[in-house]
N, C-alpha and C. Protein backbone atom coordinates (compact mmCIF):
# COMPACT_ATOMS: atom_id res chain seq x y z
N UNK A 1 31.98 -23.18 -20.74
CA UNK A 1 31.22 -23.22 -19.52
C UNK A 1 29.84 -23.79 -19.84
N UNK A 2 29.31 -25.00 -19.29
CA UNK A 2 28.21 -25.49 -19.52
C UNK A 2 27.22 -24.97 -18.07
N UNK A 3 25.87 -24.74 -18.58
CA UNK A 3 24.48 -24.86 -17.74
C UNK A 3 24.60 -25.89 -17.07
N UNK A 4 23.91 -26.11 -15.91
CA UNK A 4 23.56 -26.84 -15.26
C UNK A 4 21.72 -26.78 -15.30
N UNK A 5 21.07 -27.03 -15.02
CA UNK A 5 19.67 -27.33 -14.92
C UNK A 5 19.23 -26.57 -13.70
N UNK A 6 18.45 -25.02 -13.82
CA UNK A 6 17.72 -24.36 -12.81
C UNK A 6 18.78 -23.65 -11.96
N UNK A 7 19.62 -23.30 -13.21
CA UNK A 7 20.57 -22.03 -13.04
C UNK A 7 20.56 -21.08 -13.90
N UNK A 8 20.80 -19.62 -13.47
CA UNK A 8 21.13 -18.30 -14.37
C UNK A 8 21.45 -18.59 -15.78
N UNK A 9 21.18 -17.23 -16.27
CA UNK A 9 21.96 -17.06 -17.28
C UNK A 9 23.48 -17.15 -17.43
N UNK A 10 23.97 -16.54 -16.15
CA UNK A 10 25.11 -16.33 -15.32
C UNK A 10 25.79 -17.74 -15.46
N UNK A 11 24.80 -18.89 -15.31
CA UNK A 11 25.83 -19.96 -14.81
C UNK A 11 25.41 -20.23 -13.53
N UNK A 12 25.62 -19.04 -12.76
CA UNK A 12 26.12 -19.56 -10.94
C UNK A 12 24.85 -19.60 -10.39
N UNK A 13 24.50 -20.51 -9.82
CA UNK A 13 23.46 -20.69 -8.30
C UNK A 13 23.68 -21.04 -7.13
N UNK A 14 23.36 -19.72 -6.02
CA UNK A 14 23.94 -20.51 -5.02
C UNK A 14 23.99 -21.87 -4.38
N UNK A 15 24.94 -22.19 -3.34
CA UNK A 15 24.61 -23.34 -2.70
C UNK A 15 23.62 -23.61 -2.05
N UNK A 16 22.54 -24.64 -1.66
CA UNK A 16 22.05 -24.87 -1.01
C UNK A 16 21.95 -25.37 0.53
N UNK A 17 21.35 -24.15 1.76
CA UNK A 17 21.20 -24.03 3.00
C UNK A 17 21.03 -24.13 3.67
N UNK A 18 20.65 -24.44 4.79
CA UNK A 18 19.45 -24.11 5.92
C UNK A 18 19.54 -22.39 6.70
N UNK A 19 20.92 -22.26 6.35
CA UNK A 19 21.36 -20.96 6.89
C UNK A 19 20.72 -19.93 6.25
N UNK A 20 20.57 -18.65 6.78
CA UNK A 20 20.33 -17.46 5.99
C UNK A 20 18.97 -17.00 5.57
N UNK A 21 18.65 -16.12 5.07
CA UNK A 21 17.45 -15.91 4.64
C UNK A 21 16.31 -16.63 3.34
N UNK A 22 15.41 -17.19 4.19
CA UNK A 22 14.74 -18.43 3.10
C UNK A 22 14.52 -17.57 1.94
N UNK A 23 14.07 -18.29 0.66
CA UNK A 23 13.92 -17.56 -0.68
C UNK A 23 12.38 -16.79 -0.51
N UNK A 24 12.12 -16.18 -1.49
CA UNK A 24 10.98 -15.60 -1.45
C UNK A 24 9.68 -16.29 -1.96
N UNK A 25 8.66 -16.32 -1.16
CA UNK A 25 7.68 -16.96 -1.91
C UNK A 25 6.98 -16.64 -3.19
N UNK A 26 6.36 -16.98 -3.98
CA UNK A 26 5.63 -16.84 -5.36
C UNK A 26 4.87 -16.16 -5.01
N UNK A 27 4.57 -14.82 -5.79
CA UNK A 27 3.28 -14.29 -5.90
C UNK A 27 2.20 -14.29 -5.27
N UNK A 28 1.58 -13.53 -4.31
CA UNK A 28 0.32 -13.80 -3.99
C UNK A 28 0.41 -15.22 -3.43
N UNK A 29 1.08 -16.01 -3.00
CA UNK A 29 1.41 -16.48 -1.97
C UNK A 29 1.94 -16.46 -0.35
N UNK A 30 1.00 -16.80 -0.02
CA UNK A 30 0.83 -16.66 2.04
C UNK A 30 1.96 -17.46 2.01
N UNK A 31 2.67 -16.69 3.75
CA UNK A 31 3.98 -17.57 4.24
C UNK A 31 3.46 -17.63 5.65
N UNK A 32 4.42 -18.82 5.87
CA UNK A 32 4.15 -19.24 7.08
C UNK A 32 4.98 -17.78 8.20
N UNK A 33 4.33 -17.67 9.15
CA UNK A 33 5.05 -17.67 10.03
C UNK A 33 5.74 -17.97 11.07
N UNK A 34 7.25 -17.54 10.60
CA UNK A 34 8.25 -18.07 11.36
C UNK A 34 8.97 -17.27 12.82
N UNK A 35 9.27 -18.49 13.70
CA UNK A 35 9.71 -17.97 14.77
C UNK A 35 10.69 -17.20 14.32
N UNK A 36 11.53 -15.99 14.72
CA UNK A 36 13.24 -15.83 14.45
C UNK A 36 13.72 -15.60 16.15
N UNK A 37 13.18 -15.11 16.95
CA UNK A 37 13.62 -15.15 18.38
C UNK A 37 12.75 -14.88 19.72
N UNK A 38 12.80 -14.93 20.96
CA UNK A 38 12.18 -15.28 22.22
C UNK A 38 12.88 -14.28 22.97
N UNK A 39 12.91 -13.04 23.05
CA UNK A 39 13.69 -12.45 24.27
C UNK A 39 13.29 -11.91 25.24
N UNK A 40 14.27 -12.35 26.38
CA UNK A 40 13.45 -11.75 27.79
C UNK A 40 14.90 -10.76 28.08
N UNK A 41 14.38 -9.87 28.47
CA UNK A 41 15.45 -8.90 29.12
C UNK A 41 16.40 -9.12 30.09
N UNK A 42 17.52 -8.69 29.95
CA UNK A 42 18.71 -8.86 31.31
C UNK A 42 17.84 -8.61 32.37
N UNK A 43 18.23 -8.82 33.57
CA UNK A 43 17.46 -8.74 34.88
C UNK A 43 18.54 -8.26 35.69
N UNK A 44 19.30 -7.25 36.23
CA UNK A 44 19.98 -7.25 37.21
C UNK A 44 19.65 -7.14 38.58
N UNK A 45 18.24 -7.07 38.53
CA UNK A 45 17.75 -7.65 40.13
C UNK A 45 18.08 -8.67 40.20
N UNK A 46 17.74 -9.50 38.95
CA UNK A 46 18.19 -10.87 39.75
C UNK A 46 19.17 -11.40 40.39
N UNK A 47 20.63 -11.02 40.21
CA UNK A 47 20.99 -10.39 41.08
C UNK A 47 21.63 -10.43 42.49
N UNK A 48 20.83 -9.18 42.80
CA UNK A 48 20.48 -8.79 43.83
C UNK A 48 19.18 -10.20 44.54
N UNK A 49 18.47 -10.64 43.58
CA UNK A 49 17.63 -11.71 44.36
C UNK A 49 18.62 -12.79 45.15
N UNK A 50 19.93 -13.17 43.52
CA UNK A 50 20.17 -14.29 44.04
C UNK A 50 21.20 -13.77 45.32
N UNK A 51 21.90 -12.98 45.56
CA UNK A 51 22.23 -12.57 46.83
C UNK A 51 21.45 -12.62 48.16
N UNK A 52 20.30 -11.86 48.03
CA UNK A 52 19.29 -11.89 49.04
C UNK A 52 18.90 -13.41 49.38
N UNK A 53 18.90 -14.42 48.77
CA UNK A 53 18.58 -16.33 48.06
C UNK A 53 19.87 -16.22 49.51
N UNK A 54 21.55 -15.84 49.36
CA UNK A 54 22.21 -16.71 50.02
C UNK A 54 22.33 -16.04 51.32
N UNK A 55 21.89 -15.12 51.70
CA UNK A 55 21.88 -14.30 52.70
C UNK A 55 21.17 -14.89 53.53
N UNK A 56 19.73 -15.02 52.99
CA UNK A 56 18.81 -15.63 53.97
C UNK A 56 18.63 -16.78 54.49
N UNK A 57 19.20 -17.86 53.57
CA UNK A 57 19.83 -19.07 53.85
C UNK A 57 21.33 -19.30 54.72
N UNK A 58 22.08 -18.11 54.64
CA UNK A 58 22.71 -18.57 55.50
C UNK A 58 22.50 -17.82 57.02
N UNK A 59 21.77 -16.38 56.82
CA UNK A 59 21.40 -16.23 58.35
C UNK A 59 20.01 -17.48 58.68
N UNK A 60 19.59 -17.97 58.35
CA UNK A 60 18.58 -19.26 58.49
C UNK A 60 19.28 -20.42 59.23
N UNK A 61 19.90 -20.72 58.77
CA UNK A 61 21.28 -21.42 59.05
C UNK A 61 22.02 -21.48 60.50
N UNK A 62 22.35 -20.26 60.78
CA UNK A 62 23.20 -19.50 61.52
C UNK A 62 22.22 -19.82 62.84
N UNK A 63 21.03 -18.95 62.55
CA UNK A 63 19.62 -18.93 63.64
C UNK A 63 18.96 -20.00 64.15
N UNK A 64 19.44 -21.21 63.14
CA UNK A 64 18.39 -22.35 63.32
C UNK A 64 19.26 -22.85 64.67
N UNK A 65 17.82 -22.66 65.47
CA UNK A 65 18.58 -23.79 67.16
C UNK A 65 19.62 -22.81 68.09
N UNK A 66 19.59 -21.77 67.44
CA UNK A 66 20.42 -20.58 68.07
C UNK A 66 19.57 -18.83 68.36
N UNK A 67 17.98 -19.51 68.61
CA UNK A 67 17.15 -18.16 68.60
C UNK A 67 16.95 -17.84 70.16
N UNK A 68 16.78 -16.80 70.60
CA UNK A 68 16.39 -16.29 71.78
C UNK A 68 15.27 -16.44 72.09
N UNK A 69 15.32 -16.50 73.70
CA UNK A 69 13.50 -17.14 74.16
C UNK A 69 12.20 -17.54 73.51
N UNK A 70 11.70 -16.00 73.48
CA UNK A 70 10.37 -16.33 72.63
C UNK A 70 10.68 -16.73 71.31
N UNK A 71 11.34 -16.95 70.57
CA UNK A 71 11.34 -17.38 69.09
C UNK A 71 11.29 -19.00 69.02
N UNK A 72 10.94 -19.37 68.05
CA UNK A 72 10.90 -20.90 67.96
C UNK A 72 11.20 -20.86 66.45
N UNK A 73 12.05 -22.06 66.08
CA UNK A 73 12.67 -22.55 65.25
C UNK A 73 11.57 -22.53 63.46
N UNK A 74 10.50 -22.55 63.87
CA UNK A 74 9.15 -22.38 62.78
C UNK A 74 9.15 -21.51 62.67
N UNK A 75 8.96 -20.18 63.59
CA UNK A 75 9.16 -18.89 62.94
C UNK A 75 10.39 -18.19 62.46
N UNK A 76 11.48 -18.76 62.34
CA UNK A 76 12.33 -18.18 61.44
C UNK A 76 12.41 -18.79 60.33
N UNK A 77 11.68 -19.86 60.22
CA UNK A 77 11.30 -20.06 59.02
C UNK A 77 10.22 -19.99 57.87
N UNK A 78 9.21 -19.41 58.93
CA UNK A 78 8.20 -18.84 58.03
C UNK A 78 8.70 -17.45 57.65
N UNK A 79 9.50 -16.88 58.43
CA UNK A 79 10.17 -15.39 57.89
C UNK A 79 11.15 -15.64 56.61
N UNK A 80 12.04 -16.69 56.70
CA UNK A 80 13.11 -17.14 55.50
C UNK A 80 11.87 -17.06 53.98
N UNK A 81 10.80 -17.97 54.50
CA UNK A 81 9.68 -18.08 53.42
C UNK A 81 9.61 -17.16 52.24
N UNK A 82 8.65 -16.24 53.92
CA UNK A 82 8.29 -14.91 53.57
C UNK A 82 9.17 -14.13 52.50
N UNK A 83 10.53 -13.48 53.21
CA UNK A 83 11.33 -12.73 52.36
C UNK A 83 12.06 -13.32 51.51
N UNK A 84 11.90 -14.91 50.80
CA UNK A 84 12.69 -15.45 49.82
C UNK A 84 11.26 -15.34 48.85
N UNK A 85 10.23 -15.70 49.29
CA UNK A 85 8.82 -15.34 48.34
C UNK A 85 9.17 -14.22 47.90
N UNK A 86 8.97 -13.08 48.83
CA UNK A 86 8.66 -11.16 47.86
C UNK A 86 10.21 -11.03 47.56
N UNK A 87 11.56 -11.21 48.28
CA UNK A 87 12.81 -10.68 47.23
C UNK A 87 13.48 -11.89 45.87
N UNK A 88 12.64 -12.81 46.13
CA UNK A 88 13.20 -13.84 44.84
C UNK A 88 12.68 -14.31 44.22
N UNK A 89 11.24 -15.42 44.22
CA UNK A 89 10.50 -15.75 43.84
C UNK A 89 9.63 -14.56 42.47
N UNK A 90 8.85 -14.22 43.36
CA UNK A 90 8.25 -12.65 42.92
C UNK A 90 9.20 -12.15 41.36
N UNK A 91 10.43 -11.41 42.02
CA UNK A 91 11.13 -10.91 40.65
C UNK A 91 11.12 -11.58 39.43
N UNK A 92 11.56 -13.29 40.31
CA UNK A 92 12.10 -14.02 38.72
C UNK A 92 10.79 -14.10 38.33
N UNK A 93 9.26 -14.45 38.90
CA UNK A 93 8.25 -14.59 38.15
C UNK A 93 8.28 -13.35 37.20
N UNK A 94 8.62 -12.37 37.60
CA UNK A 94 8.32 -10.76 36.79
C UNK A 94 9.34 -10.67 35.42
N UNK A 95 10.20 -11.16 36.16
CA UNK A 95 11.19 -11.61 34.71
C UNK A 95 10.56 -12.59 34.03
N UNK A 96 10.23 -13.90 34.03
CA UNK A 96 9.98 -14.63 33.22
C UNK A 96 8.50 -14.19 32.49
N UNK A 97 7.42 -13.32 33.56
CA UNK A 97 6.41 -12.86 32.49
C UNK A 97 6.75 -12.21 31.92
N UNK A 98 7.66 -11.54 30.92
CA UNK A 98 7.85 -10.57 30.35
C UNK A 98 8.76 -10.62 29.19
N UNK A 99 7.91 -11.07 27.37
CA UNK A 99 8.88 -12.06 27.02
C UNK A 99 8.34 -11.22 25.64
N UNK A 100 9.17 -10.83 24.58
CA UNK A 100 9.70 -10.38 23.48
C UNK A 100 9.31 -11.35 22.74
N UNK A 101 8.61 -11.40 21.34
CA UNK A 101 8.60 -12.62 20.56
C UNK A 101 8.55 -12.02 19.21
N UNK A 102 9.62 -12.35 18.77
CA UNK A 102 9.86 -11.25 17.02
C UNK A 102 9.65 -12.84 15.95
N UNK A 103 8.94 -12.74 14.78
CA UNK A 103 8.53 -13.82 14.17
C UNK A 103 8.25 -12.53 12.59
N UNK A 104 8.17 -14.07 11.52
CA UNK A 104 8.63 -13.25 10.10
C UNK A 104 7.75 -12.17 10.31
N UNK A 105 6.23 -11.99 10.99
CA UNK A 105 5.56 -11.07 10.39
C UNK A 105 5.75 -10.04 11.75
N UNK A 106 5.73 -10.43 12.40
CA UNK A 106 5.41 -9.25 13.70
C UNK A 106 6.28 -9.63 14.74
N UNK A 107 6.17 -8.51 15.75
CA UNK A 107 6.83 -8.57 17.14
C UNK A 107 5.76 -8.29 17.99
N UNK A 108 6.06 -9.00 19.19
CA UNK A 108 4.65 -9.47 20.04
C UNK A 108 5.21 -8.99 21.50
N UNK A 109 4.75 -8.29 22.01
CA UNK A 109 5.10 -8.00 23.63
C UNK A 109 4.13 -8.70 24.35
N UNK A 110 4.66 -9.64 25.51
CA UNK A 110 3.67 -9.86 26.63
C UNK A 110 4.26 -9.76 28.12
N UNK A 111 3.27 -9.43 28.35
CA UNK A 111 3.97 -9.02 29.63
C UNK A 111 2.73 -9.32 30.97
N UNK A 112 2.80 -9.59 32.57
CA UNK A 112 2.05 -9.52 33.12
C UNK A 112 1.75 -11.06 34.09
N UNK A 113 2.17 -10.86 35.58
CA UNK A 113 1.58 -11.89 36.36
C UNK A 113 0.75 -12.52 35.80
N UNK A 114 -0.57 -11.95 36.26
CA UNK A 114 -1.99 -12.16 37.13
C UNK A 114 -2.54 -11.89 35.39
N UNK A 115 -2.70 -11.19 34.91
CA UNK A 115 -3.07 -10.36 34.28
C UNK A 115 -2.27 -10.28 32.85
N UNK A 116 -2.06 -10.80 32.10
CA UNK A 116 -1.24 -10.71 30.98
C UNK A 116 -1.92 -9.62 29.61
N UNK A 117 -1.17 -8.43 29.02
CA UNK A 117 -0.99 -7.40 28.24
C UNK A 117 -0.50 -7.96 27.39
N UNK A 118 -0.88 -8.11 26.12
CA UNK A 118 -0.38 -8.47 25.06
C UNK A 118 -0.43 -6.97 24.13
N UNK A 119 0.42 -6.98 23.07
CA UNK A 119 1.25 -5.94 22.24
C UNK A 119 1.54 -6.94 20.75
N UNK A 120 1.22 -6.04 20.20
CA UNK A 120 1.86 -6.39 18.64
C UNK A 120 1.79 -5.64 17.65
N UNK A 121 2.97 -5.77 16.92
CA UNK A 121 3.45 -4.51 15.94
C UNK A 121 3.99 -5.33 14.39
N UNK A 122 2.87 -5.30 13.96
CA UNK A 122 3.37 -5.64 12.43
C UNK A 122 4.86 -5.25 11.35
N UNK A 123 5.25 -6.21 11.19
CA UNK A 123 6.69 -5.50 10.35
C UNK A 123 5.94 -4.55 9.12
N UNK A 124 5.05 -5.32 8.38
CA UNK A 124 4.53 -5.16 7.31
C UNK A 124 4.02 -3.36 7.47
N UNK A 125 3.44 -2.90 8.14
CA UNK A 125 2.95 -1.72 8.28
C UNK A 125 4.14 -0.45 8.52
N UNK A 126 5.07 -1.26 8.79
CA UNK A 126 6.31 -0.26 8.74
C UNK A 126 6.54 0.73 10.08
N UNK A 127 7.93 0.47 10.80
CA UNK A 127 8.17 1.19 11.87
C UNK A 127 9.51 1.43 12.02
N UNK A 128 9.71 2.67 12.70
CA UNK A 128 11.28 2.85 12.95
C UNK A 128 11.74 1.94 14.40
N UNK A 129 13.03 2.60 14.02
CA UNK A 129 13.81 1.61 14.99
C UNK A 129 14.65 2.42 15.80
N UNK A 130 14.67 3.05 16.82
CA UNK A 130 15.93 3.46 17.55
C UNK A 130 16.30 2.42 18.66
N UNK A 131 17.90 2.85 18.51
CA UNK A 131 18.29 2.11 19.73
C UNK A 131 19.28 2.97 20.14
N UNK A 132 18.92 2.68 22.10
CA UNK A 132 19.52 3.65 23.28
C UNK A 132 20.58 2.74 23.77
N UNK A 133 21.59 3.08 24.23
CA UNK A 133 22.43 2.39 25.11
C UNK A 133 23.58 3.30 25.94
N UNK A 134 23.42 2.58 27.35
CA UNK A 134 24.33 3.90 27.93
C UNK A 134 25.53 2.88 28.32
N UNK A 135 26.38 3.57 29.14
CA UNK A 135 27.82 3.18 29.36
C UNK A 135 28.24 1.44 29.40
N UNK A 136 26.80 1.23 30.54
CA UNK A 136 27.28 -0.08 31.04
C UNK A 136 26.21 -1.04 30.25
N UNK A 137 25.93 -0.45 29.69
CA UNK A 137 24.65 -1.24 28.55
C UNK A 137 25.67 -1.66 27.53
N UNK A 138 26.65 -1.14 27.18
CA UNK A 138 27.92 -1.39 25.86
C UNK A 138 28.77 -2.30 26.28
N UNK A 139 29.40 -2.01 27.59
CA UNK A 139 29.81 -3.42 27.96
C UNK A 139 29.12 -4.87 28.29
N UNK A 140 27.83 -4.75 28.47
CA UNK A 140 27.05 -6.21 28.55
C UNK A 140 26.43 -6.43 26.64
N UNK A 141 26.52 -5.52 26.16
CA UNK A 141 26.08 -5.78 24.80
C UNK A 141 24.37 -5.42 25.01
N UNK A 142 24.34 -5.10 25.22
CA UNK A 142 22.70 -4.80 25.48
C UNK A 142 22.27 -3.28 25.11
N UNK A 143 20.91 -3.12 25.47
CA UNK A 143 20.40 -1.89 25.35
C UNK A 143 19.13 -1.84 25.54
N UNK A 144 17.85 -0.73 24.55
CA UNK A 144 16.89 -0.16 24.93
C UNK A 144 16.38 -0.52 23.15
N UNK A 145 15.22 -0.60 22.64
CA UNK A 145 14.97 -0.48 21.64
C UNK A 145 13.47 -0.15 21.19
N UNK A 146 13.50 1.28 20.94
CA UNK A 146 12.10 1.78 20.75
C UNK A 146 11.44 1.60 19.32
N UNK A 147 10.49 1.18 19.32
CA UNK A 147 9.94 0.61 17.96
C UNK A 147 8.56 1.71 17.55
N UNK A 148 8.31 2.49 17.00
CA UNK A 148 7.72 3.27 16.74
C UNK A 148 6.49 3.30 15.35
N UNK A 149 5.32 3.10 14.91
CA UNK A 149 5.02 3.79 13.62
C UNK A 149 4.42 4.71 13.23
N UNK A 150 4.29 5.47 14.62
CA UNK A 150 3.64 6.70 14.47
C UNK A 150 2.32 6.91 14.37
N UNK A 151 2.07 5.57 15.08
CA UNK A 151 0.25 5.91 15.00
C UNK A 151 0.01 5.64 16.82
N UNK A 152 0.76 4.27 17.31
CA UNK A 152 0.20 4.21 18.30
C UNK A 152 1.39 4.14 19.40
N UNK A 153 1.16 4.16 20.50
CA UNK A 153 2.66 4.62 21.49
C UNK A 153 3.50 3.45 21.46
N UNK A 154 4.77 4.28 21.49
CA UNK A 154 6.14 3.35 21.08
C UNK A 154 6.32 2.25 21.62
N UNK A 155 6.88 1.24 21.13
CA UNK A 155 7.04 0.03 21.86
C UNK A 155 8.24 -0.18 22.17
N UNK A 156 8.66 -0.01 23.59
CA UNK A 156 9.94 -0.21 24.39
C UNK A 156 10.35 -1.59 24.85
N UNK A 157 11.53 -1.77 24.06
CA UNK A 157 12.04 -3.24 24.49
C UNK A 157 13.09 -2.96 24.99
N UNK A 158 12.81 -3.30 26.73
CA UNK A 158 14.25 -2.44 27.75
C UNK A 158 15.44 -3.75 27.95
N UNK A 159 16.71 -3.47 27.95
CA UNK A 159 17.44 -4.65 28.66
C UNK A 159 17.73 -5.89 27.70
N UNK A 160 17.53 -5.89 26.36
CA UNK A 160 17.58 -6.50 25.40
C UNK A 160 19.20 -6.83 25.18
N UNK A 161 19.56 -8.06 25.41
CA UNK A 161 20.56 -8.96 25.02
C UNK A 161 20.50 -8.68 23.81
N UNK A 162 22.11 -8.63 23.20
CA UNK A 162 23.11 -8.06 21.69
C UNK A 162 22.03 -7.52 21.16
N UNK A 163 21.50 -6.16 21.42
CA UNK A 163 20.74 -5.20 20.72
C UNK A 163 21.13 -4.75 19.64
N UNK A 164 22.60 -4.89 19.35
CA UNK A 164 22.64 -4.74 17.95
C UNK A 164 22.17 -5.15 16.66
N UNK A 165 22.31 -7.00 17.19
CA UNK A 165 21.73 -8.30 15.87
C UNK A 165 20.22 -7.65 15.86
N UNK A 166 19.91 -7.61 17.29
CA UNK A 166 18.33 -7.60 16.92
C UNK A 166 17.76 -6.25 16.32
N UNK A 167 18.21 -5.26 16.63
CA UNK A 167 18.05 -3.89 15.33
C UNK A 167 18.29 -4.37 14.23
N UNK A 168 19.79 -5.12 14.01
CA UNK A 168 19.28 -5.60 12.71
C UNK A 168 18.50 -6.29 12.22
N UNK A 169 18.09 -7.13 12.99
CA UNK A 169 16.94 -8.39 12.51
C UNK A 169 15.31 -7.95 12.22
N UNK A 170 15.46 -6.56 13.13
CA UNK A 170 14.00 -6.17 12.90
C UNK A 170 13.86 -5.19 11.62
N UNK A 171 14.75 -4.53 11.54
CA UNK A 171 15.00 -3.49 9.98
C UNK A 171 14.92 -4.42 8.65
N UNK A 172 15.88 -5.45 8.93
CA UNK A 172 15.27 -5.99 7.69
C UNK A 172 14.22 -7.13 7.68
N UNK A 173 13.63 -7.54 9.00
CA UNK A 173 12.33 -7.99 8.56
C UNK A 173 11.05 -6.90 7.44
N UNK A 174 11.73 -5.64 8.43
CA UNK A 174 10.60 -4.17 8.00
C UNK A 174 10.25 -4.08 6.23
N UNK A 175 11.59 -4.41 5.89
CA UNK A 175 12.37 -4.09 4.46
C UNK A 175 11.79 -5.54 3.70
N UNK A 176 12.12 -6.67 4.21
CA UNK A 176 11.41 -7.64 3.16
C UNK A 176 9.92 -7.86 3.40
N UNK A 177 9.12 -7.62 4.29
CA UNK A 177 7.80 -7.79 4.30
C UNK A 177 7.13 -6.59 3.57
N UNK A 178 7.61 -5.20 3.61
CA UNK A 178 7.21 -4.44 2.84
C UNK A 178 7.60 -3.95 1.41
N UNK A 179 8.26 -5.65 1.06
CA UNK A 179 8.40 -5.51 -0.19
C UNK A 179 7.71 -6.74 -0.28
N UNK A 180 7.50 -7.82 -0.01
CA UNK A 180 6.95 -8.55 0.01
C UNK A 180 4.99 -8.31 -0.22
N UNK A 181 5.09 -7.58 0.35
CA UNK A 181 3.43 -6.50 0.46
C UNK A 181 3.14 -6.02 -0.87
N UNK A 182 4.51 -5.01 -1.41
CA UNK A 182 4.16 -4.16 -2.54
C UNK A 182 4.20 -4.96 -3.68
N UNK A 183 5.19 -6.20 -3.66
CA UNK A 183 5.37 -6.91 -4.91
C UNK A 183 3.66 -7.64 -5.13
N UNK A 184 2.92 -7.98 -4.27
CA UNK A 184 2.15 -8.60 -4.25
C UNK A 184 0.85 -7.65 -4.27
N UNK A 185 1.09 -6.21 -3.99
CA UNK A 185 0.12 -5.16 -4.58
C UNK A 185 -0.01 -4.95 -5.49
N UNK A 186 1.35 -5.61 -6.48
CA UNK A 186 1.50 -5.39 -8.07
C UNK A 186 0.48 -5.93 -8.95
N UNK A 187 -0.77 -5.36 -9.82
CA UNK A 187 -1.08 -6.20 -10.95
C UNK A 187 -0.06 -6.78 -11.92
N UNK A 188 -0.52 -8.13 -12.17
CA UNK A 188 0.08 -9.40 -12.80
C UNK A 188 0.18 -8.27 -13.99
N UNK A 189 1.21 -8.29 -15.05
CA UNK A 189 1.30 -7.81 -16.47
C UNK A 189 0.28 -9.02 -17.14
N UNK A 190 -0.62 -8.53 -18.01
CA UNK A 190 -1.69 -8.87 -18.62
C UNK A 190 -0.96 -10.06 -19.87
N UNK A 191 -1.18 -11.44 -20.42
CA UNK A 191 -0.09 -12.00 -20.95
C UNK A 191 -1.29 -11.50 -22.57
């Protein structure tokens, strides 16, 4: 069995990837941070929006040119407006402000119309992980995932698409950054 060049003792080195977990950086070397995911929560209002969306379009529909006396054809459509603004519009804006962002070092909550709340929870500092899921949360693959480190109030990520990967994805971010931390707390052995 011959060496190859910038292989083991062993012989074997793996193949080379793009897949999987990048190698570790050198010593006292900064890493970039990397995206790993973007999540926004299931919405089952939405829904219910997009129902309310064909309802009102088709009583709109139905009404247009078919209203009684005092009504005129503009005001059932400033009403269609109205209740497609506050039951559809509105929600999905509330859904789309409200967006999960897990990256090598941290997880980032933002949330908020008018007004945006930002959240962030270092892997590196170390936190638990539970995850909730009830009946119909198992059949969509989803769940609840409370992120905790015991200093400041828990961070709830509700409605989270395959909550499983992502428990896993966040445990072992927890696990290599806080080894990543300690290896690099290490004094160098003196040569």
């Amino acid at each position: 069995m011959s060496l190859q060049p910038g292989t083991g003792s062993s012989g074997y080195s793996p193949p080379p990837s793009s897949v999987g977990r990048p190698l570790a950086p050198a010593p006292g070397v900064s890493t970039p941070e990397l995206l790993i995911a973007k999540i926004r929560g299931r919405r089952p209002a939405l829904i219910l929006s997009a129902i309310a969306l064909i309802a009102v379009a088709a009583a709109a529909g139905y009404f247009y040119d078919n209203l009684p006396a005092p009504f005129e054809n503009w005001m059932l459509l400033a009403a269609a407006a109205v209740v497609i603004f506050v039951l559809v519009f509105l929600p999905f804006l509330a859904w789309r402000a409200h967006v999960y962002t897990i990256t090598t070092r941290r997880v980032i909550e933002r949330s908020g119309l008018f007004v945006t709340r930002r959240r962030e929870l270092a892997h590196v500092r170390g936190y638990s992980v539970q995850m909730r899921r009830g009946p119909l949360q198992r059949l969509a693959s989803s769940g609840t995932l409370i992120l905790s480190n015991g200093v400041d109030a828990p961070m709830r990520m509700t409605r989270v698409p395959q909550v499983a990967l992502v428990h896993e994805v966040l445990i072992d971010q927890v696990e290599v950054n806080q080894i990543l931390a300690h290896r690099d707390g290490q004094t160098p052995p003196e040569s």
